[in-house]
PDB file of N, CA and C in Angstrom:
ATOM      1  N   UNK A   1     112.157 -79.879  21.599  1.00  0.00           N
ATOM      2  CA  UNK A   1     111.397 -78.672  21.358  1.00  0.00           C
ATOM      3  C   UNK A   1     110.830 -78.743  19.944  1.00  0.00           C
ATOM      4  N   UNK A   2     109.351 -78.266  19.699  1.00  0.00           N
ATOM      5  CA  UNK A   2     108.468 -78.642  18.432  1.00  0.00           C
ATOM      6  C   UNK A   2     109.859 -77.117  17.942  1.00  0.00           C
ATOM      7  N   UNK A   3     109.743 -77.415  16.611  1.00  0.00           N
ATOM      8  CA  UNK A   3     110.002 -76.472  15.423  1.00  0.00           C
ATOM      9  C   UNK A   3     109.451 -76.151  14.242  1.00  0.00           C
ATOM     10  N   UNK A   4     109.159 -75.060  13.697  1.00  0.00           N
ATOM     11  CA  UNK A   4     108.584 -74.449  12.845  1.00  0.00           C
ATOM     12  C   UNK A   4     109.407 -75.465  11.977  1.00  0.00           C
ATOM     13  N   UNK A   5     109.284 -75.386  10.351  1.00  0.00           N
ATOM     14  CA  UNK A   5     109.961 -75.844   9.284  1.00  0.00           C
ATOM     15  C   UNK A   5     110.678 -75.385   8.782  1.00  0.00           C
ATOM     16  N   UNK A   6     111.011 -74.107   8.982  1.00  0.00           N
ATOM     17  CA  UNK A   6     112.367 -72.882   8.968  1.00  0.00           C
ATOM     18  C   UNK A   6     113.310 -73.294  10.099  1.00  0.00           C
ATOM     19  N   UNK A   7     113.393 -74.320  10.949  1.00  0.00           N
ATOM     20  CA  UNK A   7     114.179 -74.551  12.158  1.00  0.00           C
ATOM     21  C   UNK A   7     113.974 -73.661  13.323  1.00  0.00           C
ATOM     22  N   UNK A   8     113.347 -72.603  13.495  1.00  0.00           N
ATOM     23  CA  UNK A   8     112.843 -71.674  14.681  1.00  0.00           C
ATOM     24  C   UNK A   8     111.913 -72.401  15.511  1.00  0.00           C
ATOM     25  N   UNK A   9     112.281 -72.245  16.660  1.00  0.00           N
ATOM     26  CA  UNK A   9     111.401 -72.888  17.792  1.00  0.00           C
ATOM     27  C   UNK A   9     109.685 -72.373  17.769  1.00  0.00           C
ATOM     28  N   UNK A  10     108.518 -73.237  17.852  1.00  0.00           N
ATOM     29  CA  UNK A  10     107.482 -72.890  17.986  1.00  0.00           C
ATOM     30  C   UNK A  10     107.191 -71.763  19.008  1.00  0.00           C
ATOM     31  N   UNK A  11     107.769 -72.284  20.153  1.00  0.00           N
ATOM     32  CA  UNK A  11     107.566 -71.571  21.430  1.00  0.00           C
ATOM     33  C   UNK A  11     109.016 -71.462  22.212  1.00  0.00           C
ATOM     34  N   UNK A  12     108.997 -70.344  22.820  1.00  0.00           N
ATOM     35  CA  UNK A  12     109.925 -70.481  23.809  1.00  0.00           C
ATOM     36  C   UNK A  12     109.437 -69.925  25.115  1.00  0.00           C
ATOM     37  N   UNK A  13     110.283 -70.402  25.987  1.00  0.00           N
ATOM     38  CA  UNK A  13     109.755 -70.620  27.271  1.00  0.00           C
ATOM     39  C   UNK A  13     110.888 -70.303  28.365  1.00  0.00           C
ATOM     40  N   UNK A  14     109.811 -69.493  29.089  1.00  0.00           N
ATOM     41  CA  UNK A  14     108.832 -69.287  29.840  1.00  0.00           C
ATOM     42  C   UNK A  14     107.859 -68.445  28.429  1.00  0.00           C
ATOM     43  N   UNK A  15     106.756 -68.432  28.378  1.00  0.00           N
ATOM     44  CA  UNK A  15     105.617 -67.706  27.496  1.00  0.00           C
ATOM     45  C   UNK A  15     104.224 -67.842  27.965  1.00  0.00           C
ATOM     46  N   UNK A  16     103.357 -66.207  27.527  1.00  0.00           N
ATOM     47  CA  UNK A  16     102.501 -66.415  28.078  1.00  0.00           C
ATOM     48  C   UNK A  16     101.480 -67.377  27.158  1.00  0.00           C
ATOM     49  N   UNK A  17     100.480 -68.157  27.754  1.00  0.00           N
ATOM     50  CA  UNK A  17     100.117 -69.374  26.825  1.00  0.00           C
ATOM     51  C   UNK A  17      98.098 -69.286  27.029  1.00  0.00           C
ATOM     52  N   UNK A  18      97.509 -69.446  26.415  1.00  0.00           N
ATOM     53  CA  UNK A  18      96.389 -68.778  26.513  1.00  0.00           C
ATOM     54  C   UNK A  18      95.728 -70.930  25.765  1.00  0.00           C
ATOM     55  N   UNK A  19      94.963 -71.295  26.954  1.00  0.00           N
ATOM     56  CA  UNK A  19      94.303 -72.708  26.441  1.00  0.00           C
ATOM     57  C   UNK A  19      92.833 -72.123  26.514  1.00  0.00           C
ATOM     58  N   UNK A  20      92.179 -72.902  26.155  1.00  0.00           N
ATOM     59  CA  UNK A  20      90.616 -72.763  26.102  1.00  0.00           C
ATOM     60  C   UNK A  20      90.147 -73.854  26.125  1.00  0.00           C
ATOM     61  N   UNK A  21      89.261 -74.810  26.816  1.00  0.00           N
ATOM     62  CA  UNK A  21      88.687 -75.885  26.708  1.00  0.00           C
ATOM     63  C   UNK A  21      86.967 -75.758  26.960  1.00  0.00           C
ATOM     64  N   UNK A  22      86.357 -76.524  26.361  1.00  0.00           N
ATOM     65  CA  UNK A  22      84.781 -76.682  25.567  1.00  0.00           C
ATOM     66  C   UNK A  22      84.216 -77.731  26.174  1.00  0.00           C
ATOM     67  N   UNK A  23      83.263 -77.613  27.403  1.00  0.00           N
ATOM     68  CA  UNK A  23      82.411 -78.851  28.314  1.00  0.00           C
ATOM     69  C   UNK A  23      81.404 -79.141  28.752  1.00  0.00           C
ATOM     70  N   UNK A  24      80.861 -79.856  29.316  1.00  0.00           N
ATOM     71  CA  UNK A  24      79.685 -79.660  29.832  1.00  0.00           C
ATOM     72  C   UNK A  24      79.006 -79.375  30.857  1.00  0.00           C
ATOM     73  N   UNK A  25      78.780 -79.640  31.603  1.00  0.00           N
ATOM     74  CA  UNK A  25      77.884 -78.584  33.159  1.00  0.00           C
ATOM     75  C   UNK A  25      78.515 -77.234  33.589  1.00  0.00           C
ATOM     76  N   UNK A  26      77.839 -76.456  32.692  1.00  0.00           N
ATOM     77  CA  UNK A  26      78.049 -74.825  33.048  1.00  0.00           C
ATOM     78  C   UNK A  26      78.227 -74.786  34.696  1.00  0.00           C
ATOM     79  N   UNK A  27      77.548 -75.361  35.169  1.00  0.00           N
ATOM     80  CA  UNK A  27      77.630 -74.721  36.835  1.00  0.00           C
ATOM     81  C   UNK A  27      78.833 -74.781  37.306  1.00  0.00           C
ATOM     82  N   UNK A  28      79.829 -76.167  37.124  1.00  0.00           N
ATOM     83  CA  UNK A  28      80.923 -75.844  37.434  1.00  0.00           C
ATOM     84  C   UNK A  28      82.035 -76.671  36.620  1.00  0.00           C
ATOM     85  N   UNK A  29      82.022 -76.548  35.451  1.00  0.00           N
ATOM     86  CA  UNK A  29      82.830 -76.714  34.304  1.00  0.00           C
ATOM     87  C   UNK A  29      84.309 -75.647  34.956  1.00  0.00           C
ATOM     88  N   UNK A  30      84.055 -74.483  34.787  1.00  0.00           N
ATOM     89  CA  UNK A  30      85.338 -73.295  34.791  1.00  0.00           C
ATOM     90  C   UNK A  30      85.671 -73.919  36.213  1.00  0.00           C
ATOM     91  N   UNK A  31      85.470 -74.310  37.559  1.00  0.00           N
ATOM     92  CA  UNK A  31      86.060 -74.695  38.287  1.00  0.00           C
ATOM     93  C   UNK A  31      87.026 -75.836  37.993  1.00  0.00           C
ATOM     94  N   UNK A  32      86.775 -76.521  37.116  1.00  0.00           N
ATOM     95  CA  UNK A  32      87.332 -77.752  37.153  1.00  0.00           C
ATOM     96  C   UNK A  32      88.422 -77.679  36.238  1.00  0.00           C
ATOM     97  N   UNK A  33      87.990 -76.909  35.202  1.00  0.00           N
ATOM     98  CA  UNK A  33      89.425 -76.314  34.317  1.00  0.00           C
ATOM     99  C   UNK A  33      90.700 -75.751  34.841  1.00  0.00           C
ATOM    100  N   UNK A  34      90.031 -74.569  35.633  1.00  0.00           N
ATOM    101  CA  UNK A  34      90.964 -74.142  36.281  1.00  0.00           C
ATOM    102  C   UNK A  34      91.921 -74.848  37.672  1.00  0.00           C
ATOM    103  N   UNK A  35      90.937 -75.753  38.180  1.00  0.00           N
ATOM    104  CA  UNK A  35      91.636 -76.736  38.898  1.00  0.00           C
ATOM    105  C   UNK A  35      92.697 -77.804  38.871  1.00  0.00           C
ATOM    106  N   UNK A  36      92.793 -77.979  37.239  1.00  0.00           N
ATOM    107  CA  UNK A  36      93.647 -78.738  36.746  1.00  0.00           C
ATOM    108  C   UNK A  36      95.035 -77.770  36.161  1.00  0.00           C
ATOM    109  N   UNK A  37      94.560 -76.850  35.113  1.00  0.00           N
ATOM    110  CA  UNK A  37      95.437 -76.193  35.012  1.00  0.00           C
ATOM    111  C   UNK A  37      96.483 -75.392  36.219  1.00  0.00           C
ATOM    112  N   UNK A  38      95.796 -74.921  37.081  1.00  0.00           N
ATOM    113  CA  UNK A  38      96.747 -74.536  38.337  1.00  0.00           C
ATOM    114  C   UNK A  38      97.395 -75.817  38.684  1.00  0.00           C
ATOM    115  N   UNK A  39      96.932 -77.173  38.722  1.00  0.00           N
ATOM    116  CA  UNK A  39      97.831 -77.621  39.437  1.00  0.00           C
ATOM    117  C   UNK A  39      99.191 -78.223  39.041  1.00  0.00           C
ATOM    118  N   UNK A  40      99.274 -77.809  37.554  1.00  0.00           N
ATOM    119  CA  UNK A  40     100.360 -77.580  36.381  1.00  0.00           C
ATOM    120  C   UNK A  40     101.307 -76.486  36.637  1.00  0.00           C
ATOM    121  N   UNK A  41     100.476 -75.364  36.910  1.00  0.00           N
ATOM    122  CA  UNK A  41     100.709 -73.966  36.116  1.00  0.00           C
ATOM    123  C   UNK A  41     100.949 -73.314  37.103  1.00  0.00           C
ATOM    124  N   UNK A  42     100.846 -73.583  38.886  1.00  0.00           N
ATOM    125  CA  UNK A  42     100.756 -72.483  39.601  1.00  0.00           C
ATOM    126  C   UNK A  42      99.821 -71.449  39.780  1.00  0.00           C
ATOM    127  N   UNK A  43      99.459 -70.344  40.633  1.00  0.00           N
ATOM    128  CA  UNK A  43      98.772 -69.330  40.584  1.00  0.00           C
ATOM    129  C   UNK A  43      98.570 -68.987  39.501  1.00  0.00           C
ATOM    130  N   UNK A  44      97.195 -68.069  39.284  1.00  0.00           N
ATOM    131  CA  UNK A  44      97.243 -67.534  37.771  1.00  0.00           C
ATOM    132  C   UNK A  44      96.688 -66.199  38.114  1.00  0.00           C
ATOM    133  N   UNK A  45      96.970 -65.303  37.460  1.00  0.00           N
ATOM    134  CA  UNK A  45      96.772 -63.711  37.623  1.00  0.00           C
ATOM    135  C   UNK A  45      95.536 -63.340  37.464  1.00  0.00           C
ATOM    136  N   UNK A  46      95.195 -62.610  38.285  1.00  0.00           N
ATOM    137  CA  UNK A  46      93.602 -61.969  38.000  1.00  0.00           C
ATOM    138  C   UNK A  46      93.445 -61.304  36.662  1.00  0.00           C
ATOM    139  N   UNK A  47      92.237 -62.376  36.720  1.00  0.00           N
ATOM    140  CA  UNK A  47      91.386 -61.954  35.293  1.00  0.00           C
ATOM    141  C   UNK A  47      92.488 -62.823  34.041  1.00  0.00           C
ATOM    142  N   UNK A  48      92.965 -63.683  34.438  1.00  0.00           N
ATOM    143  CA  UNK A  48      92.920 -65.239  33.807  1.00  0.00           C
ATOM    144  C   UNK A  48      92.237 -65.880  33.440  1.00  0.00           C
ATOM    145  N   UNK A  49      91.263 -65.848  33.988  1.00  0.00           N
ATOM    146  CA  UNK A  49      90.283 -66.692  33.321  1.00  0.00           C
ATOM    147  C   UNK A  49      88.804 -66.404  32.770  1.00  0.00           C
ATOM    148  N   UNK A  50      88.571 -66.211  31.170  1.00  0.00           N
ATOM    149  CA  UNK A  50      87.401 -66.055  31.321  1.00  0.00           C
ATOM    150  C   UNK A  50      86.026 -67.496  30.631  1.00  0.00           C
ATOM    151  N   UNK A  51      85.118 -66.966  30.252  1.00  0.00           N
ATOM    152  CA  UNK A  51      83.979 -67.698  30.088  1.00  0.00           C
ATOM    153  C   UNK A  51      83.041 -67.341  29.203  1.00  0.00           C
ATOM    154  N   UNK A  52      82.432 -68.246  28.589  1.00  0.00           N
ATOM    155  CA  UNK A  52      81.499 -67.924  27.619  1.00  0.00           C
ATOM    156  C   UNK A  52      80.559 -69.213  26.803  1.00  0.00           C
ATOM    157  N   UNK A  53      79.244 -68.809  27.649  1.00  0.00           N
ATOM    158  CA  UNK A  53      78.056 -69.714  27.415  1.00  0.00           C
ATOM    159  C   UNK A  53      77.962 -70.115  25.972  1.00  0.00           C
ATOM    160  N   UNK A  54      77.758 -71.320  25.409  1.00  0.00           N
ATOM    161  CA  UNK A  54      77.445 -71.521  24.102  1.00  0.00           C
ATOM    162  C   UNK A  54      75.999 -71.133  23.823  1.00  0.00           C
ATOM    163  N   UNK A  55      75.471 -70.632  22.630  1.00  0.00           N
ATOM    164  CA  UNK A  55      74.012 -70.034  22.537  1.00  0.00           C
ATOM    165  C   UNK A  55      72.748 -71.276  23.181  1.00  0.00           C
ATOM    166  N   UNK A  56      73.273 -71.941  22.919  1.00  0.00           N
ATOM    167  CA  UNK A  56      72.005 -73.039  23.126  1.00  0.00           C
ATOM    168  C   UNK A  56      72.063 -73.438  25.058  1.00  0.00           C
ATOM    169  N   UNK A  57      73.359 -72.979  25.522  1.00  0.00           N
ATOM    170  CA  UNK A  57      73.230 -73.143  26.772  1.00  0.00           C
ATOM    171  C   UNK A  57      73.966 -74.263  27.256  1.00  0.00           C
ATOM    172  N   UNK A  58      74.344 -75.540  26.792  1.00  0.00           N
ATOM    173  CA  UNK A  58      74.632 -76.502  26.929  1.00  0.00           C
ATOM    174  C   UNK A  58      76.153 -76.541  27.109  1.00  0.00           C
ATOM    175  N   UNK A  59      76.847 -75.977  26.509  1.00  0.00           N
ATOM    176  CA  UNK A  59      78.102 -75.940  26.593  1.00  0.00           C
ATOM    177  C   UNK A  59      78.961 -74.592  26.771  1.00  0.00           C
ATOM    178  N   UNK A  60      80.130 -74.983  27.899  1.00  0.00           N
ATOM    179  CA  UNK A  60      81.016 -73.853  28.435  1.00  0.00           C
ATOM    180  C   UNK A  60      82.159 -73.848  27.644  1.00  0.00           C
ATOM    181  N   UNK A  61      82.425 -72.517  27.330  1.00  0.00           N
ATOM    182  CA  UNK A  61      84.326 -72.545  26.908  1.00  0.00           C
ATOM    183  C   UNK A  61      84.794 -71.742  27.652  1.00  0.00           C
ATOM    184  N   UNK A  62      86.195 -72.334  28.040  1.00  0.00           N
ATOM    185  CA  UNK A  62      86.644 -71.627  29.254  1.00  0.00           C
ATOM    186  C   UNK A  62      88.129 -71.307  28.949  1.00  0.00           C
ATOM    187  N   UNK A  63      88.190 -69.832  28.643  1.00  0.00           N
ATOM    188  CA  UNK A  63      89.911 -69.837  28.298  1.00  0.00           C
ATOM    189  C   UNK A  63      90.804 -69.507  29.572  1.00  0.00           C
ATOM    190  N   UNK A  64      91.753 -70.032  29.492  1.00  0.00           N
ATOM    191  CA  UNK A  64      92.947 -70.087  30.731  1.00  0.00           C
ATOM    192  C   UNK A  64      94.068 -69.248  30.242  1.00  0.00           C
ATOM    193  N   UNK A  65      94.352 -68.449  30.586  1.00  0.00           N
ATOM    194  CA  UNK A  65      95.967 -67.471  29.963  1.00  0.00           C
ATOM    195  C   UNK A  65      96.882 -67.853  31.438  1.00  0.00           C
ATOM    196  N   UNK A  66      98.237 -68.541  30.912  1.00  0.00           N
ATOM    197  CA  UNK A  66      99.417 -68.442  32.223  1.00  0.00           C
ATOM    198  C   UNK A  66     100.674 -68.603  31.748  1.00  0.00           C
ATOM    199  N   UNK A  67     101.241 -68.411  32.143  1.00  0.00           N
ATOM    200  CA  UNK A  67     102.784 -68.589  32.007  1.00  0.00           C
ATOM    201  C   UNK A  67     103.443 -70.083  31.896  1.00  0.00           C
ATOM    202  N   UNK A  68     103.412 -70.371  30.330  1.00  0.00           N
ATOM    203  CA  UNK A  68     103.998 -71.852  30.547  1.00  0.00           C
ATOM    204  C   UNK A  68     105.060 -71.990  30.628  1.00  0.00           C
ATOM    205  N   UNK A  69     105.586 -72.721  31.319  1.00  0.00           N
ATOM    206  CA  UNK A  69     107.517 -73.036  30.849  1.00  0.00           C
ATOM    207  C   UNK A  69     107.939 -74.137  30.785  1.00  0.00           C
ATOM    208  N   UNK A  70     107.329 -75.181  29.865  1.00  0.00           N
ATOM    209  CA  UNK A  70     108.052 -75.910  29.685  1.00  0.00           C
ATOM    210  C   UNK A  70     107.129 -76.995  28.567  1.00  0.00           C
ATOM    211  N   UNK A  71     107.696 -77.840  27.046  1.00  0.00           N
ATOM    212  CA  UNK A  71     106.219 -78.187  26.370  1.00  0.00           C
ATOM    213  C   UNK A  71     106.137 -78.883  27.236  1.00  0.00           C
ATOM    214  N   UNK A  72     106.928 -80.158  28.446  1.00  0.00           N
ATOM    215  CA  UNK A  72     106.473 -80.933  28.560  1.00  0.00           C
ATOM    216  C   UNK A  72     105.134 -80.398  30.248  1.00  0.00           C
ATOM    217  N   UNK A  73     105.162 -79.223  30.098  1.00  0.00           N
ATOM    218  CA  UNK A  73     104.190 -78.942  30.861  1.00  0.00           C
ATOM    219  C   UNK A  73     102.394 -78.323  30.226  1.00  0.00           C
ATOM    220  N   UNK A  74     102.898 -78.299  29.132  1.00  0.00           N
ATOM    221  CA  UNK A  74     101.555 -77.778  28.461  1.00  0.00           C
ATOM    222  C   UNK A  74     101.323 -79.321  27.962  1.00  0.00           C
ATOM    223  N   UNK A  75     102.291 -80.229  27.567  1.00  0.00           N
ATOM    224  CA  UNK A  75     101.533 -81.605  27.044  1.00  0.00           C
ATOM    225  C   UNK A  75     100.579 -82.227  28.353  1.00  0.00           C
ATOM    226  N   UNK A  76     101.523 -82.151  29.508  1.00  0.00           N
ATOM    227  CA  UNK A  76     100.561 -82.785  30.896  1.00  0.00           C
ATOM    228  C   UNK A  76      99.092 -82.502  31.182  1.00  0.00           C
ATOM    229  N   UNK A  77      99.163 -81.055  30.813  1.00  0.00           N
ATOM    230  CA  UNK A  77      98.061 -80.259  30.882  1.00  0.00           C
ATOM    231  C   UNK A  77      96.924 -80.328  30.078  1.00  0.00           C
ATOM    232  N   UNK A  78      97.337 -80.733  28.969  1.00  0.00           N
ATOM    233  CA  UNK A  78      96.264 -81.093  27.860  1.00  0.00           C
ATOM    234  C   UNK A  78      95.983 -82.237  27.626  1.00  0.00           C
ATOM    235  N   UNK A  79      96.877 -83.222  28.043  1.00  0.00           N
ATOM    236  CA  UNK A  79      96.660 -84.673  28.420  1.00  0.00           C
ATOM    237  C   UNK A  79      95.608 -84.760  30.031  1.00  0.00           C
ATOM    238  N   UNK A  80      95.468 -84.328  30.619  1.00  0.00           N
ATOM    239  CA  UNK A  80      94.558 -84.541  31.812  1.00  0.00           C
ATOM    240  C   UNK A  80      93.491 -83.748  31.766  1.00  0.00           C
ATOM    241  N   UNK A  81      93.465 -82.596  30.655  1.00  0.00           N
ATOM    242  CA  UNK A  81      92.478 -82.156  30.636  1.00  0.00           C
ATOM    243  C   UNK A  81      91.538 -82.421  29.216  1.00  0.00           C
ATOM    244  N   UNK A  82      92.429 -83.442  28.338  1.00  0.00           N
ATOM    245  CA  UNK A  82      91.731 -84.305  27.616  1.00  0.00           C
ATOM    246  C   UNK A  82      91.345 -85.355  27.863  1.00  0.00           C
ATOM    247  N   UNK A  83      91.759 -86.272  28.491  1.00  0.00           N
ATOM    248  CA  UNK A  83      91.380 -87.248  29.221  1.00  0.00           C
ATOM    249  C   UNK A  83      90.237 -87.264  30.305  1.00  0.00           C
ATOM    250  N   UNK A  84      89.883 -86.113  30.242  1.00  0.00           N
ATOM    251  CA  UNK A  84      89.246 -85.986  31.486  1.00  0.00           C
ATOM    252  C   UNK A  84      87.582 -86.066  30.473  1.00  0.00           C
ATOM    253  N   UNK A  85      86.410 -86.759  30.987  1.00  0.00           N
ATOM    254  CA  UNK A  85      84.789 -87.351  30.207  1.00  0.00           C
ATOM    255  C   UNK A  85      84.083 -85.885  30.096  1.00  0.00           C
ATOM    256  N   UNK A  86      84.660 -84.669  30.889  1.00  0.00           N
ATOM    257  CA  UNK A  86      83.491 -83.357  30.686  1.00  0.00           C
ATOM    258  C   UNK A  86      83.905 -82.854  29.817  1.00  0.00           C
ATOM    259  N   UNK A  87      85.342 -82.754  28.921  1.00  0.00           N
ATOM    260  CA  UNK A  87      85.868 -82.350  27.997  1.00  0.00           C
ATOM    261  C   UNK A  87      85.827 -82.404  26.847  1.00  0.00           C
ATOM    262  N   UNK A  88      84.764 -81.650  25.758  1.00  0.00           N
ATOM    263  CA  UNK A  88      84.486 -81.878  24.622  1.00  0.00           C
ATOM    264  C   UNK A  88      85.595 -81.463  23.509  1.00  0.00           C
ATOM    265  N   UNK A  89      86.358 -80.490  24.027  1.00  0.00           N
ATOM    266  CA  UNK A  89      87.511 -80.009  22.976  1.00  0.00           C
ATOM    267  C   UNK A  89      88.024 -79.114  23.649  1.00  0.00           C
ATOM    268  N   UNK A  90      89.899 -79.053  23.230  1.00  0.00           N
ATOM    269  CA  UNK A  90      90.700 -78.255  23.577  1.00  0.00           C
ATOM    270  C   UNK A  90      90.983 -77.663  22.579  1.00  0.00           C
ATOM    271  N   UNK A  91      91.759 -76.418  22.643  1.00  0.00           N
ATOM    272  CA  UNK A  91      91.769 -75.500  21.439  1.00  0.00           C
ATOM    273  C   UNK A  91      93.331 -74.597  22.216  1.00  0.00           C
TER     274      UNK A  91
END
């Protein structure tokens, strides 16, 4: 488990965990986010997920809020959804 430098745990878990990732083809970028993250994370609660066009149009950010429980489930998650070529940045 990561730790603060006071010895207190970063996170504890189960927590609610809020990702956001930054990509390219608006049309169906948020599908594909969310497709990965559920298949981590389980169902996710309405109005989980929202969206927001970059000004120039070109790029989506798409935040995900769910219930993580476990790091080595938020590392999987950010590992496949970094790895993944539409993915300009996770946050």
């Amino acid at each position: 488990m990561a730790r603060h430098r006071h010895g207190k745990p970063l996170l504890t878990f189960p927590t609610s965990f809020s990702l956001k990732a930054i990509g390219r083809g608006v049309e169906d970028f948020e599908p594909l986010v969310v497709e990965i993250v559920c298949k981590h994370a389980g169902e996710l609660e309405q109005d989980a997920v929202h969206s927001r066009l970059s000004s120039g149009g070109k790029y989506l950010a798409v935040t995900v809020t769910f219930t993580a429980t476990s790091r080595d489930q938020l590392d999987t998650i950010y590992r496949e959804l970094g790895g993944h070529e539409r993915v300009v940045m996770l946050l």
